[in-house]
C-alpha atoms as a PDB file:
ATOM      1  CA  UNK A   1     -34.464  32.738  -7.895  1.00  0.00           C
ATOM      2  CA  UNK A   2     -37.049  34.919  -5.918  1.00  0.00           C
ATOM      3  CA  UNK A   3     -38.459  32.460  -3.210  1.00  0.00           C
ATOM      4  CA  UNK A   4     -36.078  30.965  -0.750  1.00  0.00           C
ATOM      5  CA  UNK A   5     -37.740  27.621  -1.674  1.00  0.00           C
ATOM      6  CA  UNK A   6     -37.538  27.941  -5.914  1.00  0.00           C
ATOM      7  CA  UNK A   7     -34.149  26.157  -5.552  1.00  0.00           C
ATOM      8  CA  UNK A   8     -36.472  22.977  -4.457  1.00  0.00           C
ATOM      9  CA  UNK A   9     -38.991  22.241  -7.605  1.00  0.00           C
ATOM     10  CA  UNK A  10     -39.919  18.857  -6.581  1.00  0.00           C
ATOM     11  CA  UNK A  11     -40.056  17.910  -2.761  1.00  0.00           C
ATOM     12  CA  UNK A  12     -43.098  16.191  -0.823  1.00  0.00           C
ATOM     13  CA  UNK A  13     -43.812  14.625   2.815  1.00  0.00           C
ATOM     14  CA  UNK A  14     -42.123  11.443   1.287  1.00  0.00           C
ATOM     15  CA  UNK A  15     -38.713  13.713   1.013  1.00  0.00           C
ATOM     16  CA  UNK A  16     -39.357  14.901   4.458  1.00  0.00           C
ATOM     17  CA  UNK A  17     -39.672  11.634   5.893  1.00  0.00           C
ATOM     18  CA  UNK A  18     -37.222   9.646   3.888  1.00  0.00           C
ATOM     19  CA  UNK A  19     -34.470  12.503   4.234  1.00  0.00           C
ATOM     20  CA  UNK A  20     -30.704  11.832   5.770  1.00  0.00           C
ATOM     21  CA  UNK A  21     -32.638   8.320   6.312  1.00  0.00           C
ATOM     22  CA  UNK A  22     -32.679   6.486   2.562  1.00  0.00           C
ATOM     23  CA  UNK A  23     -30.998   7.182  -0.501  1.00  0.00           C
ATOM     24  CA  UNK A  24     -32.949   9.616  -1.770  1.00  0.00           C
ATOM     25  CA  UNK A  25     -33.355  11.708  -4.749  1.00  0.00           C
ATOM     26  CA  UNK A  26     -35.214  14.786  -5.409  1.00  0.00           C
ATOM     27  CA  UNK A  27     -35.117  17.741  -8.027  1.00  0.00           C
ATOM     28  CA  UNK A  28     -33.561  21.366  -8.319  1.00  0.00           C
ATOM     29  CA  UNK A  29     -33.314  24.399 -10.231  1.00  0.00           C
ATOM     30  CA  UNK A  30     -29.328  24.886  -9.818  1.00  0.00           C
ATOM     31  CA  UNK A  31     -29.702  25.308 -13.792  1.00  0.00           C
ATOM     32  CA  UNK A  32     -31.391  28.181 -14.073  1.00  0.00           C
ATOM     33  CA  UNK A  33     -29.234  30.484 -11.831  1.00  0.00           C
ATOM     34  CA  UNK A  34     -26.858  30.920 -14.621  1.00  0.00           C
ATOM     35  CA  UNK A  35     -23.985  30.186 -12.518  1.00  0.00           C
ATOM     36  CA  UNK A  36     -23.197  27.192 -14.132  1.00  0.00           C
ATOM     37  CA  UNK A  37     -22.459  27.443 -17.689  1.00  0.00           C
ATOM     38  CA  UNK A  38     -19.064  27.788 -19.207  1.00  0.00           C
ATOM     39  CA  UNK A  39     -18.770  31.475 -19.194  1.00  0.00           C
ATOM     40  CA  UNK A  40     -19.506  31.366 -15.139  1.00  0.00           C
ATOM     41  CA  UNK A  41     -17.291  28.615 -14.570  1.00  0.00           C
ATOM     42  CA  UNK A  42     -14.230  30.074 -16.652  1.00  0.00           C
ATOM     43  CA  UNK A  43     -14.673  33.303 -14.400  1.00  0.00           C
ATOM     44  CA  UNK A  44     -15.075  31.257 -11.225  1.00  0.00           C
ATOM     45  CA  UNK A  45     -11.872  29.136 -11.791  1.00  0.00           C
ATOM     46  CA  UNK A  46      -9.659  32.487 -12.568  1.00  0.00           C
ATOM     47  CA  UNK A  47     -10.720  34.470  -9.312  1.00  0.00           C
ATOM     48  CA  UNK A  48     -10.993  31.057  -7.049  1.00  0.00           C
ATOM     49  CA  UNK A  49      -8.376  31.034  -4.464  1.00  0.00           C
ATOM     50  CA  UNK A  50      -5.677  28.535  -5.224  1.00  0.00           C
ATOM     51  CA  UNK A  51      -5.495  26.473  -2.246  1.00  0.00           C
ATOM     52  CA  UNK A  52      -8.898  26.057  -2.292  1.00  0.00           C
ATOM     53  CA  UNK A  53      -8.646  24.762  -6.066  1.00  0.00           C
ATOM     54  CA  UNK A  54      -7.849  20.745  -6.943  1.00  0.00           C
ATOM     55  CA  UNK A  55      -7.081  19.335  -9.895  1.00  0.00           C
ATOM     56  CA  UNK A  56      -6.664  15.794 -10.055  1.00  0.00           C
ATOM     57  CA  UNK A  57      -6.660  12.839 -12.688  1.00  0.00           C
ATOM     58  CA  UNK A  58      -7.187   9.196 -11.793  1.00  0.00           C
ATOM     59  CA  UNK A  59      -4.698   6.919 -11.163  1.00  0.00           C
ATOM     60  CA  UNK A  60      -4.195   3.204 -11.011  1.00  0.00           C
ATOM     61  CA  UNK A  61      -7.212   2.019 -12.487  1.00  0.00           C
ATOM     62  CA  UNK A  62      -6.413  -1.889 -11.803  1.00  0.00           C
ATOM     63  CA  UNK A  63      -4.535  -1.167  -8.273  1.00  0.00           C
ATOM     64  CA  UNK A  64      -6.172  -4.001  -6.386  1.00  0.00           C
ATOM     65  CA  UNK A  65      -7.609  -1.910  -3.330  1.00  0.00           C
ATOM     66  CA  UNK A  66      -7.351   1.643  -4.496  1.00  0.00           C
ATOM     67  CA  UNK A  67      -8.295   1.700  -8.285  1.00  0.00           C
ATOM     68  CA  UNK A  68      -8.424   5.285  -9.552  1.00  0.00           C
ATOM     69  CA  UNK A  69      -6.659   6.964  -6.190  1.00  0.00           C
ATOM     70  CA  UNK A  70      -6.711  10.448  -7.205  1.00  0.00           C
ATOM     71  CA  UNK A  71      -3.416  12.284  -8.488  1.00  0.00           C
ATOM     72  CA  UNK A  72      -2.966  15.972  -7.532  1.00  0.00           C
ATOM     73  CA  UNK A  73      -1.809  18.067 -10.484  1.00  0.00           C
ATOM     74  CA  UNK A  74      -0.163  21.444 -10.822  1.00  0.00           C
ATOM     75  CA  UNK A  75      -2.661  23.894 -12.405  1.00  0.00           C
ATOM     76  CA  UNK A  76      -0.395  27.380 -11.726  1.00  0.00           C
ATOM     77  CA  UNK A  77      -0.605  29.926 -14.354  1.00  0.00           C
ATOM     78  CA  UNK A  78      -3.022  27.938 -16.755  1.00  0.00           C
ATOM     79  CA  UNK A  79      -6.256  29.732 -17.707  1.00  0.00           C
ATOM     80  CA  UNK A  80      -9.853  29.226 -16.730  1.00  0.00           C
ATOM     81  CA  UNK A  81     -10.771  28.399 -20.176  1.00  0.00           C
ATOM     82  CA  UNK A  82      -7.781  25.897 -20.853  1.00  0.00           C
ATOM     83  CA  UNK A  83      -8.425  24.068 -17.213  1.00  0.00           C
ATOM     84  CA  UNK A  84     -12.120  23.873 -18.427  1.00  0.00           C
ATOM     85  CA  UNK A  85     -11.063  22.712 -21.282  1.00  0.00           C
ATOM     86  CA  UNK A  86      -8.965  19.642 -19.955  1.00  0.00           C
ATOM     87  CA  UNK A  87     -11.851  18.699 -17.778  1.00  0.00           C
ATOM     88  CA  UNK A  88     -14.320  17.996 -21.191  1.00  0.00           C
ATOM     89  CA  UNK A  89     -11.253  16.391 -23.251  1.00  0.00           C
ATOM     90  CA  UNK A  90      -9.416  14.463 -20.649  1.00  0.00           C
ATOM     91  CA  UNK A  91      -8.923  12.486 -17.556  1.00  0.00           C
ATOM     92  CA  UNK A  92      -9.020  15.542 -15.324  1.00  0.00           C
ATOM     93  CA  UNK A  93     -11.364  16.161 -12.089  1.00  0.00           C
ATOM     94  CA  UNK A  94     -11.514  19.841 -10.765  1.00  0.00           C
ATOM     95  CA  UNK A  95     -12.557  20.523  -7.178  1.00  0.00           C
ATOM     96  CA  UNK A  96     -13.373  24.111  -6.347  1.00  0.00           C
ATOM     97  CA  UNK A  97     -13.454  23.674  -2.682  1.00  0.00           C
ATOM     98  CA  UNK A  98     -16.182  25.632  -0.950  1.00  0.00           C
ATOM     99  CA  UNK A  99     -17.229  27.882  -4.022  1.00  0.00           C
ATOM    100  CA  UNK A 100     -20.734  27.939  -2.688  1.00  0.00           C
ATOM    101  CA  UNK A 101     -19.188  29.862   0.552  1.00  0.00           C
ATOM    102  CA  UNK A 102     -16.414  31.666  -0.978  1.00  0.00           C
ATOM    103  CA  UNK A 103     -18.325  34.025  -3.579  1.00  0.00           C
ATOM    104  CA  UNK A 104     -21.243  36.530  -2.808  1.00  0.00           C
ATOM    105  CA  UNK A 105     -23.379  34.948  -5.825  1.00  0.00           C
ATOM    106  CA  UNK A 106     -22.846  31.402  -5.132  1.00  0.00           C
ATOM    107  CA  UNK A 107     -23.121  31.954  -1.570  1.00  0.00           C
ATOM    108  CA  UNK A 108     -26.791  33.540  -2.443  1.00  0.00           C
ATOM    109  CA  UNK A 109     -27.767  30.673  -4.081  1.00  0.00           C
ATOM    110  CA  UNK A 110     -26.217  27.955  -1.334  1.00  0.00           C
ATOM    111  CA  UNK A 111     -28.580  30.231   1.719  1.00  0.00           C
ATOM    112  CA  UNK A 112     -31.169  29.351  -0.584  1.00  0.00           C
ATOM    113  CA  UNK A 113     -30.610  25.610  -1.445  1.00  0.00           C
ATOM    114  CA  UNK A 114     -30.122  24.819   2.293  1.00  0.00           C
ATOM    115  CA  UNK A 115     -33.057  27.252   3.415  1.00  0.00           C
ATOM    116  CA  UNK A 116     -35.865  25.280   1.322  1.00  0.00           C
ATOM    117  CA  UNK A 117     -34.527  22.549   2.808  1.00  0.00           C
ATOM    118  CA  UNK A 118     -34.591  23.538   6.329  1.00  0.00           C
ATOM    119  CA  UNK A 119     -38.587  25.074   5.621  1.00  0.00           C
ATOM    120  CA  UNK A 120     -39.253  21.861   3.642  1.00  0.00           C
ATOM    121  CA  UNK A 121     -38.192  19.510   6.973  1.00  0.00           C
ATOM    122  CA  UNK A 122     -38.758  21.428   9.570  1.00  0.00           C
ATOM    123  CA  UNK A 123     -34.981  21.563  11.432  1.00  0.00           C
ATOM    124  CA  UNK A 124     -33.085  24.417  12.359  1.00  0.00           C
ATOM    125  CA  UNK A 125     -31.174  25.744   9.731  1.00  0.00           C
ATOM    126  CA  UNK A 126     -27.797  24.215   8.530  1.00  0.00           C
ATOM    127  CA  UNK A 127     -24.071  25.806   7.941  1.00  0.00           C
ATOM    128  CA  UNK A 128     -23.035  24.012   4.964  1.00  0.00           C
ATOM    129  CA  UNK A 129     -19.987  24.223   2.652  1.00  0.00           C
ATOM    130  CA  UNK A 130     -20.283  23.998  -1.038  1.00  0.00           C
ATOM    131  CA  UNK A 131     -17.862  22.533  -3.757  1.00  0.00           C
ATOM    132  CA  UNK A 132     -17.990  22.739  -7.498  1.00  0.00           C
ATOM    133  CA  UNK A 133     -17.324  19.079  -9.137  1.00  0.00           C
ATOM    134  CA  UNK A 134     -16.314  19.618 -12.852  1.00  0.00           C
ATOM    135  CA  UNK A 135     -14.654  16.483 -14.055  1.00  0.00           C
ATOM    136  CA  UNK A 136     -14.665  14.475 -17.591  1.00  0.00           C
ATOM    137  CA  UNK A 137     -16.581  12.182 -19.175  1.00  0.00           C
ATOM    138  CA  UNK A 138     -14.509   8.799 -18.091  1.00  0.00           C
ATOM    139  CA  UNK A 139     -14.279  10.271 -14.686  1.00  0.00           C
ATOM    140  CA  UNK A 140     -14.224   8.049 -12.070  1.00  0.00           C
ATOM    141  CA  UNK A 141     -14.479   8.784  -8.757  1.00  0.00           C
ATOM    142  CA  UNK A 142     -12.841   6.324  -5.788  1.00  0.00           C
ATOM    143  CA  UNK A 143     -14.564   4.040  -3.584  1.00  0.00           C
ATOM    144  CA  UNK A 144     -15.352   6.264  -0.587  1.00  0.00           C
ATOM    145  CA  UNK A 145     -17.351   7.643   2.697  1.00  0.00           C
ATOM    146  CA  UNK A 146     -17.667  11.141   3.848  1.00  0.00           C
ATOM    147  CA  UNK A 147     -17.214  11.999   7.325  1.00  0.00           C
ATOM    148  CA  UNK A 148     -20.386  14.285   7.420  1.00  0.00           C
ATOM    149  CA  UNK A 149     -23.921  14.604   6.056  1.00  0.00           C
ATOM    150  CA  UNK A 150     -23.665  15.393   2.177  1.00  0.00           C
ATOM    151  CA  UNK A 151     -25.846  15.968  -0.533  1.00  0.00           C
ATOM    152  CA  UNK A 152     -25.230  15.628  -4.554  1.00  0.00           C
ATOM    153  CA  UNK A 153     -26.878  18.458  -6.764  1.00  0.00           C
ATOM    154  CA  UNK A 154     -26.001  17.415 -10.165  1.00  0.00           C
ATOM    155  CA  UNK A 155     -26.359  20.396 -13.068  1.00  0.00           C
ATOM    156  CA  UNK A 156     -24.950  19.520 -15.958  1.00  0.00           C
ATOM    157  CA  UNK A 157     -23.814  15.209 -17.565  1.00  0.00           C
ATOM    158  CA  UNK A 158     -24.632  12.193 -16.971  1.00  0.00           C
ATOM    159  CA  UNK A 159     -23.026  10.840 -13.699  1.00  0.00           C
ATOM    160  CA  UNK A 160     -23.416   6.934 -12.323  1.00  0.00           C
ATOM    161  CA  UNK A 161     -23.565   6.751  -8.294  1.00  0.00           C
ATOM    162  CA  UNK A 162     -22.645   3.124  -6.705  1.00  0.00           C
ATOM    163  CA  UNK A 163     -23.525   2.901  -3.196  1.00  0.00           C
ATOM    164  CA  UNK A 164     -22.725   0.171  -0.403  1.00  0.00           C
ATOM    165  CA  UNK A 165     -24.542  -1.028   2.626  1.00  0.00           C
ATOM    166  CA  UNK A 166     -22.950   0.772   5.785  1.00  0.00           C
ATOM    167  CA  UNK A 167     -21.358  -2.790   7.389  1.00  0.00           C
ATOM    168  CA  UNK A 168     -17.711  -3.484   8.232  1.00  0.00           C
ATOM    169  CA  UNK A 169     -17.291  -5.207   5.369  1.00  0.00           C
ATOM    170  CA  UNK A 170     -17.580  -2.530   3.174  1.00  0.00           C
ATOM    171  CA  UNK A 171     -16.195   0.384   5.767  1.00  0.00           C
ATOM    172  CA  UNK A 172     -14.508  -1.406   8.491  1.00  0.00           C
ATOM    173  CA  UNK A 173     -13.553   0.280  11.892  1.00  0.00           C
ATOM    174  CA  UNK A 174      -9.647   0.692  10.833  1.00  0.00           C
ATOM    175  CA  UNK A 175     -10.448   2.396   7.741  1.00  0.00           C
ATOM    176  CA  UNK A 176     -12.806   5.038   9.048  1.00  0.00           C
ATOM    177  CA  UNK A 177     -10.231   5.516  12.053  1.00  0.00           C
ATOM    178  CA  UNK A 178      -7.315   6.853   9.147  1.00  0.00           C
ATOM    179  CA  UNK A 179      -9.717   8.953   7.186  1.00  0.00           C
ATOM    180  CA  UNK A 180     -10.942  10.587  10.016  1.00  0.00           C
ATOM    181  CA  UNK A 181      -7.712  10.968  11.260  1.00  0.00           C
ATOM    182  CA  UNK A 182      -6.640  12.194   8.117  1.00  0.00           C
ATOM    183  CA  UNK A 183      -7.203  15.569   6.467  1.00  0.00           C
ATOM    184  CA  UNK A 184      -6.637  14.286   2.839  1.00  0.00           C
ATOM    185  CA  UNK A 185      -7.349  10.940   2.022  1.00  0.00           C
ATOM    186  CA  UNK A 186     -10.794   9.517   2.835  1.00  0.00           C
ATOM    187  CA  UNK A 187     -10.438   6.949   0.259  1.00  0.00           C
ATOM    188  CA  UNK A 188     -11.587   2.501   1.449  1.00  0.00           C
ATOM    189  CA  UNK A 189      -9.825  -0.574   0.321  1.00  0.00           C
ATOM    190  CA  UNK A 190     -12.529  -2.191  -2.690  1.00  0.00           C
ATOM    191  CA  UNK A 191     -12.898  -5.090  -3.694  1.00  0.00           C
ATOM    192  CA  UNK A 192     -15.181  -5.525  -7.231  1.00  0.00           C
ATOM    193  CA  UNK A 193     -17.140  -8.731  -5.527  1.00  0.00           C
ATOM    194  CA  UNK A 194     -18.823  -6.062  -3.143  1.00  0.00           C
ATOM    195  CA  UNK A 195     -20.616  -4.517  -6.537  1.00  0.00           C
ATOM    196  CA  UNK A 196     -23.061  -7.406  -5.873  1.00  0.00           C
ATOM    197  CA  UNK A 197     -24.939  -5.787  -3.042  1.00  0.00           C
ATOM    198  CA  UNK A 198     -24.556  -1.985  -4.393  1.00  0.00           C
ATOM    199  CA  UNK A 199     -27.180   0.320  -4.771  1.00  0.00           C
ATOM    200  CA  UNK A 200     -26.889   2.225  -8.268  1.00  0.00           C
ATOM    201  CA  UNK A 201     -27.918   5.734  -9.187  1.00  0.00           C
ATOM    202  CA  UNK A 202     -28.078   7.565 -12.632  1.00  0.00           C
ATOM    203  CA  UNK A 203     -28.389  10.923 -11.598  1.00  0.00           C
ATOM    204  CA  UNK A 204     -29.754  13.360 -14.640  1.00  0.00           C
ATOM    205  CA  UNK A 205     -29.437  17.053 -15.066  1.00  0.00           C
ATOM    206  CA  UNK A 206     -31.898  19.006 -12.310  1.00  0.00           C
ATOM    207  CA  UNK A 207     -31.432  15.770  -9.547  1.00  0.00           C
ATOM    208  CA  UNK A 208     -29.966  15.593  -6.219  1.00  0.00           C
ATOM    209  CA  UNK A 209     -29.000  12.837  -4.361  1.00  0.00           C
ATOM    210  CA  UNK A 210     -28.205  12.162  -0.846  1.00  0.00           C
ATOM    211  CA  UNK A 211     -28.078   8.842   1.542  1.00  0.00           C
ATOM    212  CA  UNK A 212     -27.375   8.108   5.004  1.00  0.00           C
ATOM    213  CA  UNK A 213     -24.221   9.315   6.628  1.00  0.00           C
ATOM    214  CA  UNK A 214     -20.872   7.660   6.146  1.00  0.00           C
ATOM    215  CA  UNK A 215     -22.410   5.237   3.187  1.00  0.00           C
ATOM    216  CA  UNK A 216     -19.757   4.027   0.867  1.00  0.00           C
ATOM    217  CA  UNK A 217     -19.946   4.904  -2.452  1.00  0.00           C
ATOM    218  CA  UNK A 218     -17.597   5.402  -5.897  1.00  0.00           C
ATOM    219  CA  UNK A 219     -19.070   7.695  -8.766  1.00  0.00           C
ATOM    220  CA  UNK A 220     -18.323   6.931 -12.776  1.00  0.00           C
ATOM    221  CA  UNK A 221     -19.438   9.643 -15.093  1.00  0.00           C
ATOM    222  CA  UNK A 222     -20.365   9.139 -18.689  1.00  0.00           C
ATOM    223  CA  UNK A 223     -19.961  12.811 -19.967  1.00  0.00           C
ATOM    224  CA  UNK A 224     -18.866  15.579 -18.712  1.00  0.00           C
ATOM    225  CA  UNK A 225     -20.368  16.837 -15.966  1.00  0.00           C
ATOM    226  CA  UNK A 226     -20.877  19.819 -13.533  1.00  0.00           C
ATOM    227  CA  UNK A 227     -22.382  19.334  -9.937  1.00  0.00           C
ATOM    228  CA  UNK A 228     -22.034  21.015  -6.579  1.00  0.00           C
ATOM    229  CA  UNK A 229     -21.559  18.842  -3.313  1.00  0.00           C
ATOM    230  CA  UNK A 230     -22.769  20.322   0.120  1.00  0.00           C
ATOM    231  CA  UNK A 231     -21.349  18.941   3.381  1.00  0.00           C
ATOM    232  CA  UNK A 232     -23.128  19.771   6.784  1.00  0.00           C
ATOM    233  CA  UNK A 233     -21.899  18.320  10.429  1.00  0.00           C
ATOM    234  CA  UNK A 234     -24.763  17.072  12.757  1.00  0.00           C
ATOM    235  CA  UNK A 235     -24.746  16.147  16.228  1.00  0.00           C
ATOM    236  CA  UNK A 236     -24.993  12.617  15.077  1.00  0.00           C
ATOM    237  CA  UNK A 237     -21.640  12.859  12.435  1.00  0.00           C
ATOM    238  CA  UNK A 238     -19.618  15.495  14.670  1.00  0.00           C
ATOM    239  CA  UNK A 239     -19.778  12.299  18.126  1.00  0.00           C
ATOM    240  CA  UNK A 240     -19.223   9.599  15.478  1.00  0.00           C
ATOM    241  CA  UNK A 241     -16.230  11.266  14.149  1.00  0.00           C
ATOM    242  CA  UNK A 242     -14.991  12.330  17.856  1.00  0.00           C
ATOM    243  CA  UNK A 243     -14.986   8.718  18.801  1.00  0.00           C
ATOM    244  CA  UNK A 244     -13.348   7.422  16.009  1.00  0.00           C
ATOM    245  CA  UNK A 245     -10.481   9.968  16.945  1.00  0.00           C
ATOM    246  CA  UNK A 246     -10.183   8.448  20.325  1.00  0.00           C
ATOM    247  CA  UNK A 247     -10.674   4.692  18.852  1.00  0.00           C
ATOM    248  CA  UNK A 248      -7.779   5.782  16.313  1.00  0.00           C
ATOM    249  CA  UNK A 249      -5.401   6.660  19.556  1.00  0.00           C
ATOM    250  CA  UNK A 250      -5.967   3.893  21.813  1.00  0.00           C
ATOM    251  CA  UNK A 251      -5.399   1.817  18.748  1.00  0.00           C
ATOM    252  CA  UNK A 252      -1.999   2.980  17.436  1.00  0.00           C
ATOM    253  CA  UNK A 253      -0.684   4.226  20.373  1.00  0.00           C
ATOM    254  CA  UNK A 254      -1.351   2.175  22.806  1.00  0.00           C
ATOM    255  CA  UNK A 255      -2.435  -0.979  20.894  1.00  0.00           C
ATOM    256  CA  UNK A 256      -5.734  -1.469  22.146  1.00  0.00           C
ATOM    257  CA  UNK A 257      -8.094  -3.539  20.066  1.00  0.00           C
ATOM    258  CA  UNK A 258     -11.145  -1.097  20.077  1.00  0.00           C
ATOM    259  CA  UNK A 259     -14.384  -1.007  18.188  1.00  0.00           C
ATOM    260  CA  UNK A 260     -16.767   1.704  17.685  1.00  0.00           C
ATOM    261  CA  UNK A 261     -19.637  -0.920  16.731  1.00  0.00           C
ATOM    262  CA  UNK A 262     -19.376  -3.398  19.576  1.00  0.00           C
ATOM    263  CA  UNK A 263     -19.206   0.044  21.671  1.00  0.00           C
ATOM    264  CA  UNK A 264     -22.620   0.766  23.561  1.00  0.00           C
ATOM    265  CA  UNK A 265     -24.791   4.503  22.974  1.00  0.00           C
ATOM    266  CA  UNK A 266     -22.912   5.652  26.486  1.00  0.00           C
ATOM    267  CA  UNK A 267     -19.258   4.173  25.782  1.00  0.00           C
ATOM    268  CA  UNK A 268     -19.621   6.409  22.315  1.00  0.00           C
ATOM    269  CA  UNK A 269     -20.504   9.483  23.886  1.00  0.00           C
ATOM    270  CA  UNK A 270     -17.689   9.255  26.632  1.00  0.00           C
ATOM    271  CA  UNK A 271     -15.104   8.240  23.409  1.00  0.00           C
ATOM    272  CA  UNK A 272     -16.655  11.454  21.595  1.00  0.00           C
ATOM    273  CA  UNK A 273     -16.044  13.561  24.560  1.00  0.00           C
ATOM    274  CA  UNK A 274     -12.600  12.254  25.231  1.00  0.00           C
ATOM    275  CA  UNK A 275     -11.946  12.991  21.325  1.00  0.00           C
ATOM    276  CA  UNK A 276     -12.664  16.452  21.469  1.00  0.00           C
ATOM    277  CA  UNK A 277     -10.367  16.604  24.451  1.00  0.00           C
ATOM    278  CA  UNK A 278      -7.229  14.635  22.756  1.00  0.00           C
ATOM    279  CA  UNK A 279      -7.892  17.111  19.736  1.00  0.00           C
ATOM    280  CA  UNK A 280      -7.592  20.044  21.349  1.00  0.00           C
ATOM    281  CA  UNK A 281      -4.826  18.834  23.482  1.00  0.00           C
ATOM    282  CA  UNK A 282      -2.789  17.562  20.189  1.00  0.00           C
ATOM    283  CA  UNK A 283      -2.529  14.532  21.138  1.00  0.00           C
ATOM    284  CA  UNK A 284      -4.797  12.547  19.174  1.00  0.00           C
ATOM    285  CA  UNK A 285      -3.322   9.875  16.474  1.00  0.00           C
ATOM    286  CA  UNK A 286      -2.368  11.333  13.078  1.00  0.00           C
ATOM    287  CA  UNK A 287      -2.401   9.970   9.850  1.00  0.00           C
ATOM    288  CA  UNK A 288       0.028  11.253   7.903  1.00  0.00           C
ATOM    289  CA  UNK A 289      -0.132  11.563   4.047  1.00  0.00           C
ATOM    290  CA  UNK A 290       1.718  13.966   1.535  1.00  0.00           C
ATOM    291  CA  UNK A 291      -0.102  15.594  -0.758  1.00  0.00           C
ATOM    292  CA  UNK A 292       2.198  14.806  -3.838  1.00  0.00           C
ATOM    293  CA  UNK A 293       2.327  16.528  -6.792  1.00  0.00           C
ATOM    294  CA  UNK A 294       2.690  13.971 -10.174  1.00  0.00           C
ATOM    295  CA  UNK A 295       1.186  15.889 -12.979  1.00  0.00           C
ATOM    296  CA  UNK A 296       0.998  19.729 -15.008  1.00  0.00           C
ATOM    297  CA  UNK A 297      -1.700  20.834 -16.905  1.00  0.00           C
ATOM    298  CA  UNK A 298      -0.349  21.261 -20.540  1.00  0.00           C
ATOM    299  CA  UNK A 299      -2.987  22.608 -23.191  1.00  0.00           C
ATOM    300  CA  UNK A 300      -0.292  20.752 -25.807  1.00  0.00           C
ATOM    301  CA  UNK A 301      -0.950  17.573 -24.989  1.00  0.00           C
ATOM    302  CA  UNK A 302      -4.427  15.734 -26.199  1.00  0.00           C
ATOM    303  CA  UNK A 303      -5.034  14.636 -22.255  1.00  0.00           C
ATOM    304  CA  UNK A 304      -3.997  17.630 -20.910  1.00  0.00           C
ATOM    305  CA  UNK A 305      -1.965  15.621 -18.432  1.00  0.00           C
ATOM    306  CA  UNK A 306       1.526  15.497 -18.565  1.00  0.00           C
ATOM    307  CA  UNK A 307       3.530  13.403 -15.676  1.00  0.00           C
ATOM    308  CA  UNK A 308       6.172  15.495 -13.521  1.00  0.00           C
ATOM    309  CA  UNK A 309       8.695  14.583 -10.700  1.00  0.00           C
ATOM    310  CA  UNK A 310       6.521  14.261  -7.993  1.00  0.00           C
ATOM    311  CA  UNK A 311       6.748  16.904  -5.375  1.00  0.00           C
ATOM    312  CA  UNK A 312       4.504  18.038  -2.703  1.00  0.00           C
ATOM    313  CA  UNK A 313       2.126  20.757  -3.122  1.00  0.00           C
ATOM    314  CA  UNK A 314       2.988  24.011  -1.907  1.00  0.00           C
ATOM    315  CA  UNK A 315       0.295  26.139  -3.258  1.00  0.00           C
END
């Protein structure tokens, strides 16, 4: 890509305006940097670090509040090829945590992505981490918020995006107080009755998506697919999260009955303060979740999932 905007084919005033505002979509040119095809992805998934590498399959897909919790799986010693492989044939989801940062090329091409953007809107320019998403064509990813800004370049499938209004009845206090307190599991109790007020995105090959922070969402794919998620903290998402730190202590350790929406602009940005300060400290509320291990990759088996005694990961 020559220009530091190329990565952006498609973006006018409306993007400008409408952006980390609306639900918004807008096109790229991910495709054509070559780092994407199955050659560059079987390379990228042998040199990748391993604790930066997940690979999950879907769990419980009638569990009444978490359907399709993620499973962590034990990829050691199995090849690029074969873990590529298991993502197009079975039920298997591969994160590769912050390949955009990790690797010269990618990186080259992330500087780029959030550069047009920064030109394209005017801000100061962003530090933001980039995953690889490779996951299967019945893929289905949980009902969900992020804790920061995040935008959804999809390259390669056919993926499905539901989205939900920002209310606590779809991402109540309580809930955003464990995931931010929580440095695996950012996954929200669903119900299917609140599909009725959803927002749904196909996204196509060449699209990005993003939406205003913390919105709810699940994703179900419909082939396999490739796409790279960027995260970025803002002023706005770094206080929110603060707060909700120091909401999640006085809570469950000293059982106050708190609320970050009833809580005024100056209450929130002496709670954000005092959450940086209980951090730091190491005193602020933890939630504490294993990461278990329940499954191996094995290129015998039609899946590629095959169940193990559960352990937790260590690599």
């Amino acid at each position: 890509m020559e220009t530091t905007l190329s990565i952006l084919t498609e973006w006018d005033e409306t993007h400008t305006q409408n952006f980390q505002k609306e639900i918004m979509t807008f096109k790229h040119g991910l495709a054509e940097t070559g780092l994407f095809t199955d050659e560059a992805l079987i390379t990228l998934l042998e040199k990748h670090p391993s604790h930066l590498l997940d690979v999950n399959s879907m769990g419980d897909a009638d569990h009444p509040e978490y359907p399709n919790k993620f499973r962590t799986g034990d990829f050691r010693d199995i090849p690029g090829k074969v873990l590529l492989d298991a993502a197009k044939a079975g039920r298997v989801f591969i994160n590769v945590r912050r390949a955009m940062n990790v690797h010269p090329e990618y990186k080259d091409v992330l500087d780029k992505m959030y550069g047009g953007i920064a030109e394209k809107t005017g801000k100061k320019a962003y530090t933001p981490n980039g995953s690889i998403l490779i996951s299967s064509p019945i893929s289905q990813t949980p009902y969900h918020f992020d804790k920061t800004e995040v935008i959804l370049w999809h390259i390669r499938g056919a993926k499905r995006i539901v989205l939900y209004p920002r209310t606590q009845k779809f991402i109540p206090d309580q809930a955003y107080e464990s995931a931010v307190t929580n440095l695996i599991d950012d996954d929200l109790p669903y119900d299917k009755s609140f599909d009725t007020e959803a927002t749904i995105v196909d996204l196509e090959p060449g699209q990005a998506l993003t939406w205003p922070l913390n919105s709810p969402h699940r994703v179900d794919n419909s082939a396999f697919c490739v796409s790279v998620t960027t995260e970025y903290s803002t002023r706005e998402s770094g206080m929110k999260n603060a707060a909700m730190v120091t909401n999640a202590t006085l809570r469950n350790k000293f059982g106050m009955d708190v609320s970050y929406e009833k809580d005024g602009k100056a209450k929130r940005q002496v709670k954000s303060v005092f959450g940086r300060v209980l951090k730091k400290a190491g005193i602020a509320h933890k939630t504490v979740t294993k990461d278990m291990v329940t499954f191996t990759i094995d290129p015998k088996d039609p899946g590629f999932v095959v169940d193990v005694e559960p352990f937790e990961r260590n690599f």
